[in-house]
N, C-alpha and C. Protein backbone atom coordinates (compact mmCIF):
# COMPACT_ATOMS: atom_id res chain seq x y z
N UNK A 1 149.81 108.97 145.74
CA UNK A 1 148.73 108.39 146.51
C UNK A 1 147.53 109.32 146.56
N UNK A 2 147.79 110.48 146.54
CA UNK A 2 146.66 111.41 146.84
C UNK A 2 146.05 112.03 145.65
N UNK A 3 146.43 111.17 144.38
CA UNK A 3 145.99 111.57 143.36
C UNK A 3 144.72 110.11 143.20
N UNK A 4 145.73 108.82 143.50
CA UNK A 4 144.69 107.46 143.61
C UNK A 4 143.42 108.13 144.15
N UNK A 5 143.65 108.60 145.28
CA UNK A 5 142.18 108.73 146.25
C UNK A 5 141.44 109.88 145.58
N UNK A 6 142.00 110.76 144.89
CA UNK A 6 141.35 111.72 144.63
C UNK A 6 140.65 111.14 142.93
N UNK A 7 140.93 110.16 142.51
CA UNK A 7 140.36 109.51 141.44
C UNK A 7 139.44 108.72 141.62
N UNK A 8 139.79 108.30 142.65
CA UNK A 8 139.03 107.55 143.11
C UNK A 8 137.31 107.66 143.57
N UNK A 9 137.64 108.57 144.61
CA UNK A 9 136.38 109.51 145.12
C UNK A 9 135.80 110.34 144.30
N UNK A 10 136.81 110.41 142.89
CA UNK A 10 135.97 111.05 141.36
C UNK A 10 134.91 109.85 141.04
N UNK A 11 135.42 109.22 140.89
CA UNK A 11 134.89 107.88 139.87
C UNK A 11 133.64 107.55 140.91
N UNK A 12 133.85 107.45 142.43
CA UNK A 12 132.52 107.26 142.98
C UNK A 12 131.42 108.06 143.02
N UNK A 13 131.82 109.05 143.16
CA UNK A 13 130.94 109.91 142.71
C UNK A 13 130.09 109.83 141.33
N UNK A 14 130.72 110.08 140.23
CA UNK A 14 130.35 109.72 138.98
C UNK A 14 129.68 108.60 139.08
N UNK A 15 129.85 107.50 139.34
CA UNK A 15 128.58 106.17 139.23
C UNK A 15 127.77 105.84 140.25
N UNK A 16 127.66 106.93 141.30
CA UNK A 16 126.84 107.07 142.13
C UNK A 16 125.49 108.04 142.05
N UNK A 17 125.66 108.77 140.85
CA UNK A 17 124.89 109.82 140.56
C UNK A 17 123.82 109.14 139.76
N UNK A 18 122.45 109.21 140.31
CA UNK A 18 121.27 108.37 139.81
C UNK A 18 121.14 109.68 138.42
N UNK A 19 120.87 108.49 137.08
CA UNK A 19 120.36 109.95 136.07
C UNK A 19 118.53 109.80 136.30
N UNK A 20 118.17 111.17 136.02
CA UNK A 20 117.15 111.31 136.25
C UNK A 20 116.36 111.18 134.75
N UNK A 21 115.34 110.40 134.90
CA UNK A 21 114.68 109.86 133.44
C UNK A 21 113.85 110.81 133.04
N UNK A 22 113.61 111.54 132.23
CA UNK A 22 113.00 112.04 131.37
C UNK A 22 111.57 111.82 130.80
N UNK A 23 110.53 112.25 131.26
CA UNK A 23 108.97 112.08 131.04
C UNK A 23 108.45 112.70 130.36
N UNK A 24 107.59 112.55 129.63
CA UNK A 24 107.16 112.99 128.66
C UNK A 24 106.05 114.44 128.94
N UNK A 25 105.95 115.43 128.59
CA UNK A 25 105.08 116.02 129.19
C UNK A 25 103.96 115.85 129.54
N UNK A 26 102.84 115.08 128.62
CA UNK A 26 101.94 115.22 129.17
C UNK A 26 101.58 113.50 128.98
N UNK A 27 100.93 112.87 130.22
CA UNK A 27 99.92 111.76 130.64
C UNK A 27 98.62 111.48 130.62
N UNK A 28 98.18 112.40 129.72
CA UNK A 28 96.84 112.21 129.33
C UNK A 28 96.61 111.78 128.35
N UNK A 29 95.52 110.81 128.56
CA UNK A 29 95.02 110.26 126.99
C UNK A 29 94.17 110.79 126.21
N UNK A 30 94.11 111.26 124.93
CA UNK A 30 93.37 112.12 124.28
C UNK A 30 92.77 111.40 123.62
N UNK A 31 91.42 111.15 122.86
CA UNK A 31 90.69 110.49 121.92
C UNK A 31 90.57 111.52 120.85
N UNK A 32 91.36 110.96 119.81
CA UNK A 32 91.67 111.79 118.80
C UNK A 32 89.85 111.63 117.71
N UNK A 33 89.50 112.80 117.37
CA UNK A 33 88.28 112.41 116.58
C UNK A 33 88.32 113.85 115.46
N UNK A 34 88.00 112.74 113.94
CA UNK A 34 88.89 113.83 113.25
C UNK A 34 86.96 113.79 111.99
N UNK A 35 86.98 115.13 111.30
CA UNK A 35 86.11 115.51 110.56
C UNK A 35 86.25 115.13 109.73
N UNK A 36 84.98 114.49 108.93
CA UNK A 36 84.51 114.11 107.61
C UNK A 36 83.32 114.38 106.97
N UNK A 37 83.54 114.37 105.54
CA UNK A 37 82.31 114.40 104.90
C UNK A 37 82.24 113.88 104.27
N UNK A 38 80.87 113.33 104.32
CA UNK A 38 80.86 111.75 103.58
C UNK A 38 79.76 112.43 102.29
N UNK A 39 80.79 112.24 101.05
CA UNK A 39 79.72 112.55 99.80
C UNK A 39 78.35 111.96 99.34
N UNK A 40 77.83 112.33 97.99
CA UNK A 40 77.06 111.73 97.83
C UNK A 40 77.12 110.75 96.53
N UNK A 41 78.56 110.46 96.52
CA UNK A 41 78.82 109.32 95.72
C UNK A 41 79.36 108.20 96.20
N UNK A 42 79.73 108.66 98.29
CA UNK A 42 79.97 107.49 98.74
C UNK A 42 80.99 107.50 99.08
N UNK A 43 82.27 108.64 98.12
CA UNK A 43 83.69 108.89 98.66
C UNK A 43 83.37 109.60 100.47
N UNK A 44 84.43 109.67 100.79
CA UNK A 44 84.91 110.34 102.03
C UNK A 44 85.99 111.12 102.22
N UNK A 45 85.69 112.57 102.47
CA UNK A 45 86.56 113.40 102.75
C UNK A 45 86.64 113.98 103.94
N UNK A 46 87.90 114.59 104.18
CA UNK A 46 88.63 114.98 104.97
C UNK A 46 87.97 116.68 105.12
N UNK A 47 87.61 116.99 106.08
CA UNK A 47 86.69 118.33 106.67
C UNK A 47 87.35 119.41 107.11
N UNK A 48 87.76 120.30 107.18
CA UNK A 48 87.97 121.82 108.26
C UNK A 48 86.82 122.33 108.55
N UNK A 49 86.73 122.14 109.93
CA UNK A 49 85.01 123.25 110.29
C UNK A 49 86.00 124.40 110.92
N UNK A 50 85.06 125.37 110.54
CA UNK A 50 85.85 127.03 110.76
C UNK A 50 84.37 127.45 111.99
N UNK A 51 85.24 128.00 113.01
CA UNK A 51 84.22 128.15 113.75
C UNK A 51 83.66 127.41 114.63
N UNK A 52 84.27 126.56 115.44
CA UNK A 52 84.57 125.30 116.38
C UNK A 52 84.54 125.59 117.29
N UNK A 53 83.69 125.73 118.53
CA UNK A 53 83.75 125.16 119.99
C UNK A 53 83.40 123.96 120.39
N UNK A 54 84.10 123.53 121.62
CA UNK A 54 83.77 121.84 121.77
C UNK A 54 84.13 121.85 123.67
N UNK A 55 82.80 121.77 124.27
CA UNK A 55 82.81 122.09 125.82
C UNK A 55 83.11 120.71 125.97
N UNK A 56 84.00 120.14 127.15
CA UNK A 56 83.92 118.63 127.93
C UNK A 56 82.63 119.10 129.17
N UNK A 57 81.97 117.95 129.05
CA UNK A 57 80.88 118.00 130.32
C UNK A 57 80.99 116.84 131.60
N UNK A 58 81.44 117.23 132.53
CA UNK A 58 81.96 116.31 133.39
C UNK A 58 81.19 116.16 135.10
N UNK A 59 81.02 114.92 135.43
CA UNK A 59 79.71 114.97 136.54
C UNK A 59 80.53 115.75 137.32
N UNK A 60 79.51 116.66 138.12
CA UNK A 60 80.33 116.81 139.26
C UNK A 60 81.01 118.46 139.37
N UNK A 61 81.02 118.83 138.22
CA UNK A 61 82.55 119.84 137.87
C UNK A 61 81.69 120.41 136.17
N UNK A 62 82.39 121.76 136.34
CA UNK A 62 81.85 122.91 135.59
C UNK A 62 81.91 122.14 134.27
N UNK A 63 81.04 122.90 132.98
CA UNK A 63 81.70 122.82 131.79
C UNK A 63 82.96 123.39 130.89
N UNK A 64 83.99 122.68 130.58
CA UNK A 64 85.35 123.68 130.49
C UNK A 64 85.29 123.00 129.13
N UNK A 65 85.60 124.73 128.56
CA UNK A 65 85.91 124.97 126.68
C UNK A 65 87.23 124.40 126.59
N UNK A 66 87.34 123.71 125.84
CA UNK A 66 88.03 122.47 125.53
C UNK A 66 88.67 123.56 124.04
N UNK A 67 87.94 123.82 122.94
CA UNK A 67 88.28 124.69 121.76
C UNK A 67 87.35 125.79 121.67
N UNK A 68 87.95 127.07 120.94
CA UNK A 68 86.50 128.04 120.82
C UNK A 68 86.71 128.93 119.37
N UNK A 69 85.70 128.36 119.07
CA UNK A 69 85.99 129.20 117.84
C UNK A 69 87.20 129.40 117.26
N UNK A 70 87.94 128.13 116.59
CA UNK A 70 88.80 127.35 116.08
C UNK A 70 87.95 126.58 114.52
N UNK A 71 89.16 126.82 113.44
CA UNK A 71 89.03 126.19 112.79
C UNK A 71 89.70 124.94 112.59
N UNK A 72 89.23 123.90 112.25
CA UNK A 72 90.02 122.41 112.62
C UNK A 72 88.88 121.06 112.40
N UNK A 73 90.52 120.31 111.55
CA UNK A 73 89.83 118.86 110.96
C UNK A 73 89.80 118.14 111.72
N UNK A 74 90.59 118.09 113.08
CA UNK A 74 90.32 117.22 114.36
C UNK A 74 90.00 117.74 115.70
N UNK A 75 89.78 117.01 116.95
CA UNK A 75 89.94 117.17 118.09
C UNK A 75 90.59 116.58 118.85
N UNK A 76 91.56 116.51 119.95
CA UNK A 76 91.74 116.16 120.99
C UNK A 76 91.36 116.36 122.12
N UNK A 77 90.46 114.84 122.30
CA UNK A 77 89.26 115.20 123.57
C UNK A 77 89.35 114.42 124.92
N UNK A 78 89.85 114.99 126.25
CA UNK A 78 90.21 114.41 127.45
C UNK A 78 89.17 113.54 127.73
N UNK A 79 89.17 111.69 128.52
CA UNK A 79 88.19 111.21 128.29
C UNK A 79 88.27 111.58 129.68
N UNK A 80 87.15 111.17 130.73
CA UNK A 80 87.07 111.42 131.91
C UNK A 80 87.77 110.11 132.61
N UNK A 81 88.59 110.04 133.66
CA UNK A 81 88.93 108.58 134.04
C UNK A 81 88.35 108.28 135.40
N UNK A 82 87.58 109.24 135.84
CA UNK A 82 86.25 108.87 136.75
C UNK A 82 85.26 108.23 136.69
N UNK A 83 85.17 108.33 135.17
CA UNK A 83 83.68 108.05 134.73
C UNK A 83 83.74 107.04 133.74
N UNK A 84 82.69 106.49 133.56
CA UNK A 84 82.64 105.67 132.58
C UNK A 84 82.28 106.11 131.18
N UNK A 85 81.57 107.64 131.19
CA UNK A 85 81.02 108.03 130.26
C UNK A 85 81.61 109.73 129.75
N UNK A 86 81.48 109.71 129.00
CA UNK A 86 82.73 111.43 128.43
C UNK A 86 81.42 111.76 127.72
N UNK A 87 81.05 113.28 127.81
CA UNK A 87 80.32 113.82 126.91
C UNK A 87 81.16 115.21 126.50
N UNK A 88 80.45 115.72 125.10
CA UNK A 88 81.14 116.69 124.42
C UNK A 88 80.23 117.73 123.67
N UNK A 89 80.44 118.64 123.77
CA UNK A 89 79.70 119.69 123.13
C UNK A 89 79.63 120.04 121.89
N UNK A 90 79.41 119.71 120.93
CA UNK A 90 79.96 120.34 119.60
C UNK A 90 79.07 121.35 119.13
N UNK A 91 79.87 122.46 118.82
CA UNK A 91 78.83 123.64 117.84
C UNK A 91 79.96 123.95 116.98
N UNK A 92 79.28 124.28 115.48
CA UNK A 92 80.33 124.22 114.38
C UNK A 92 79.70 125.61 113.82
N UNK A 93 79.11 126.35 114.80
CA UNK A 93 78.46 127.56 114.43
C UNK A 93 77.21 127.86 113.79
N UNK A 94 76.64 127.15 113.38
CA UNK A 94 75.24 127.09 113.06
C UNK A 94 74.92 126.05 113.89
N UNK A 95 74.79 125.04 114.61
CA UNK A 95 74.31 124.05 115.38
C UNK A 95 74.94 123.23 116.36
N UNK A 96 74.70 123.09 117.29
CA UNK A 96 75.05 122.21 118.23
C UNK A 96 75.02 120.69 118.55
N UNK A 97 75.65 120.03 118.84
CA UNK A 97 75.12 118.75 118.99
C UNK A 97 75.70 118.02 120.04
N UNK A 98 75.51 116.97 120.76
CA UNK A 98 76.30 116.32 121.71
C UNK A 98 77.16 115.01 121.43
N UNK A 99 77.78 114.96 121.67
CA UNK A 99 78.93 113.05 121.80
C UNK A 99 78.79 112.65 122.90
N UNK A 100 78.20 111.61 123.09
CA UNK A 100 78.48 110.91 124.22
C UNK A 100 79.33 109.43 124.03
N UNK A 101 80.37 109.25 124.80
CA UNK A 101 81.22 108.05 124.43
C UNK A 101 81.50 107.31 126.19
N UNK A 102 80.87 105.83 125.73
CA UNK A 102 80.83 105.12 126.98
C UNK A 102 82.41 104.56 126.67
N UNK A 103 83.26 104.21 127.65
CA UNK A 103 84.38 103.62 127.87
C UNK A 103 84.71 103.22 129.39
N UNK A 104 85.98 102.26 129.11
CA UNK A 104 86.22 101.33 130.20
C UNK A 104 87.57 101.97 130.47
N UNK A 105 88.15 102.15 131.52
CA UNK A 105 89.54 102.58 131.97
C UNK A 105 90.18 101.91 132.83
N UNK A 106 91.66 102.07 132.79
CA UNK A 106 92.52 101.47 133.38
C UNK A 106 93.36 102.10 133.75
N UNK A 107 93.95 102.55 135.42
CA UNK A 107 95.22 103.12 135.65
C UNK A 107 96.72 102.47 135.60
N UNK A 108 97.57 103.05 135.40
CA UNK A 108 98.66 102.23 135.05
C UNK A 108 99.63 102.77 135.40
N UNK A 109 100.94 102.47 136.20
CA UNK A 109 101.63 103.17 136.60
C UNK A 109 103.48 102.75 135.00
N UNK A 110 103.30 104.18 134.94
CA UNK A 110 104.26 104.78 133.46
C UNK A 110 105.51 104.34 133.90
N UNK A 111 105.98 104.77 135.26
CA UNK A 111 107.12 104.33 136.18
C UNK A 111 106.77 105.07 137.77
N UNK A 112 108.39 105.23 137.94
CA UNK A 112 108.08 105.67 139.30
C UNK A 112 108.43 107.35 139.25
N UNK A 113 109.22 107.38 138.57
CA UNK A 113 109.31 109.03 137.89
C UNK A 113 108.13 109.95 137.50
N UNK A 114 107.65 109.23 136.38
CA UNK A 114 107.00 109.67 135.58
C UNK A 114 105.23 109.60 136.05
N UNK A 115 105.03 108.45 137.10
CA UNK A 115 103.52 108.52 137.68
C UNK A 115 102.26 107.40 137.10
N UNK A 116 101.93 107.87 137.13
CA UNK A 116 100.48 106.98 136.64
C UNK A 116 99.91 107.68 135.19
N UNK A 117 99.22 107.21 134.56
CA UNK A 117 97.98 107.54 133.15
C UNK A 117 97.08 106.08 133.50
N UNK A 118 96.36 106.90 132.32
CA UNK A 118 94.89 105.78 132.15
C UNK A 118 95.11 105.49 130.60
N UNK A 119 94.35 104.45 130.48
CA UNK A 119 93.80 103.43 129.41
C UNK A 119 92.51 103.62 128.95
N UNK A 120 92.47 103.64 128.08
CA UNK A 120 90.60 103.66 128.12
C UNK A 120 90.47 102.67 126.71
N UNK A 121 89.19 101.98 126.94
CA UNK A 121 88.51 101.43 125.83
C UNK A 121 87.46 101.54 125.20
N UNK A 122 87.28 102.24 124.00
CA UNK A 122 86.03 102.84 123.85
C UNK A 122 84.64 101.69 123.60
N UNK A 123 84.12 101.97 124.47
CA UNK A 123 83.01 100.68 124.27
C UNK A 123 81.42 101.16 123.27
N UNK A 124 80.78 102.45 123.67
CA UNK A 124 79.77 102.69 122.62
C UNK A 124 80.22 104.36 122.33
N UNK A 125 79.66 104.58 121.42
CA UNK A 125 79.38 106.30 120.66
C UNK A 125 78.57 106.16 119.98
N UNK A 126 77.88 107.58 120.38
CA UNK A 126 76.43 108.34 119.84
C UNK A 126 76.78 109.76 119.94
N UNK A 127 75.56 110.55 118.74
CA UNK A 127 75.27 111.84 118.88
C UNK A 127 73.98 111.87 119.28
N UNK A 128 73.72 113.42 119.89
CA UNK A 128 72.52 114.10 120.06
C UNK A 128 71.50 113.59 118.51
N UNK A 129 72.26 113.62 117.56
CA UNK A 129 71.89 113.28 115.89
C UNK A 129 71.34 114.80 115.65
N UNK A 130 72.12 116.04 116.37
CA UNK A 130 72.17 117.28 115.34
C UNK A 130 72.44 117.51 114.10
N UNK A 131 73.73 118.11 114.27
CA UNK A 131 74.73 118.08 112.76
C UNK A 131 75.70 116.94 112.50
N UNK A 132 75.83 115.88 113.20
CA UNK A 132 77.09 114.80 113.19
C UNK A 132 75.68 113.88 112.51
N UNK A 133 76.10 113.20 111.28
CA UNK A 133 75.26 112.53 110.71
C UNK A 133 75.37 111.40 110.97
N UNK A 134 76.49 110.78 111.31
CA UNK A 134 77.58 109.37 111.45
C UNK A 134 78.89 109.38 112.55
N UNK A 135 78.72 107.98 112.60
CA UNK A 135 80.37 107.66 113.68
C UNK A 135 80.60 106.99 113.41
N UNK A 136 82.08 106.76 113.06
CA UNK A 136 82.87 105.75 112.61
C UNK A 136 84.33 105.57 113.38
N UNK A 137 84.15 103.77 114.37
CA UNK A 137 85.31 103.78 115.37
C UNK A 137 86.61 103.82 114.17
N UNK A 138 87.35 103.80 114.53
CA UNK A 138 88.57 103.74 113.96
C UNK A 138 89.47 102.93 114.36
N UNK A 139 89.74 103.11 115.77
CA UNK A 139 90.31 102.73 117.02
C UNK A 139 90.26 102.84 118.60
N UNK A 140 89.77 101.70 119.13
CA UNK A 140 88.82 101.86 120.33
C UNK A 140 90.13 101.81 121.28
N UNK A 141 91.14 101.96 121.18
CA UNK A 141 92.36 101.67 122.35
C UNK A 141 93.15 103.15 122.79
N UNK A 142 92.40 103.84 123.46
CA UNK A 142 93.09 105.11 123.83
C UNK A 142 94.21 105.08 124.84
N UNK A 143 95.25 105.81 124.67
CA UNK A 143 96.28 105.31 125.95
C UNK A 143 97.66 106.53 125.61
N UNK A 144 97.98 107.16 126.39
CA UNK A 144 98.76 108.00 126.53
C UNK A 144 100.12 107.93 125.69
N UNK A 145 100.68 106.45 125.82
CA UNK A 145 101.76 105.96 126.07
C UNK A 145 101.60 105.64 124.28
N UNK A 146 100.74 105.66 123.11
CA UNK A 146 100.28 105.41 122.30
C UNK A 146 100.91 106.67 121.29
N UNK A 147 101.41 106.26 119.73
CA UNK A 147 101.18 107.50 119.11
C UNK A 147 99.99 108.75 119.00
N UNK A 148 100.63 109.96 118.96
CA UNK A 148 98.84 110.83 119.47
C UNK A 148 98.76 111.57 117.99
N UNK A 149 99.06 110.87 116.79
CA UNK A 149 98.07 111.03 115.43
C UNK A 149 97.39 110.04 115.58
N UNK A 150 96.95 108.91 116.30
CA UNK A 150 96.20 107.82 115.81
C UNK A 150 94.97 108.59 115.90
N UNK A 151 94.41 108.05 114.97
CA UNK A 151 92.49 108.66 115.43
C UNK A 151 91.62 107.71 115.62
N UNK A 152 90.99 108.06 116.27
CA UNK A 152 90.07 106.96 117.30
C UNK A 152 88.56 106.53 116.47
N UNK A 153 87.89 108.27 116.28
CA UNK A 153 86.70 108.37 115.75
C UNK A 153 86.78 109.02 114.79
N UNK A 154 85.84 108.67 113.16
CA UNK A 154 85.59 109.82 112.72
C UNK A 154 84.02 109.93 112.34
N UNK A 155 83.77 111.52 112.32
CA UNK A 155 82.37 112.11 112.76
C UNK A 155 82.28 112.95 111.53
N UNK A 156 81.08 112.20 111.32
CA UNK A 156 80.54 112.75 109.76
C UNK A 156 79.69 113.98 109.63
N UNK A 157 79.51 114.78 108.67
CA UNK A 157 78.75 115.68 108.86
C UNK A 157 77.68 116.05 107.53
């Protein structure tokens, strides 16, 4: 008998134990925007700029170096989910220029574990028209919960 109960009060235990779900580290949505150079026969290639900083500029709140002096064919760039509008710094070491990208957001709750992220939809992009010659959407659906090779924009030079 005292083995029943003691199996017993095993087994309740055991399917009483909530498992705890597993989240992904990070809930931010990144707008992936990757370098190109667009020839002068019309092909398009794939870029490394050596020598990369890229500040986020956000109302309200400091400018924070995002990359610095990095070489790299892409970025991953936090959109703001305050705002409707994300701006970006680019200097590729000889010149500077700005991104500004208007978008629409959405909070969404991931679960109850794991919390909330945002959505964003990219609605317009522009440069300062420094060194970025061109923009080309790719994919206007940014979202956490999304593969994070997709690329969103690419920025010509």
């Amino acid at each position: 008998m005292k083995h029943v109960v003691l199996l017993y009060t095993l087994l309740l235990l055991l399917t009483s134990c909530a498992t705890q779900e597993v989240c992904d580290d990070d809930d931010q949505s990144y707008m992936v925007a990757r370098f190109k150079t667009l020839e002068n026969d019309g092909l398009v290639g794939d870029t490394i700029l050596s020598g990369m900083s890229i500040y986020g500029i956000r109302e309200g709140k400091a400018d924070s170096l995002l990359y610095d002096l990095l070489s790299m064919s892409k970025a991953e760039l936090p959109l703001d989910p305050n705002n409707d509008i994300s701006r970006f710094v680019l200097n590729n070491g000889i010149s500077i220029d700005t991104l500004f990208l208007t978008h629409s957001s959405e909070v969404y709750l991931i679960n109850y574990t794991c919390g909330f992220a945002s959505r964003f939809t990219l609605e317009q992009y522009t440069s300062a028209r420094g060194w970025i010659k061109d923009l080309e959407l790719r994919d206007g659906k940014i979202d956490a919960e999304l593969e994070t090779d997709e690329e969103h924009l690419w920025i010509y030079f």
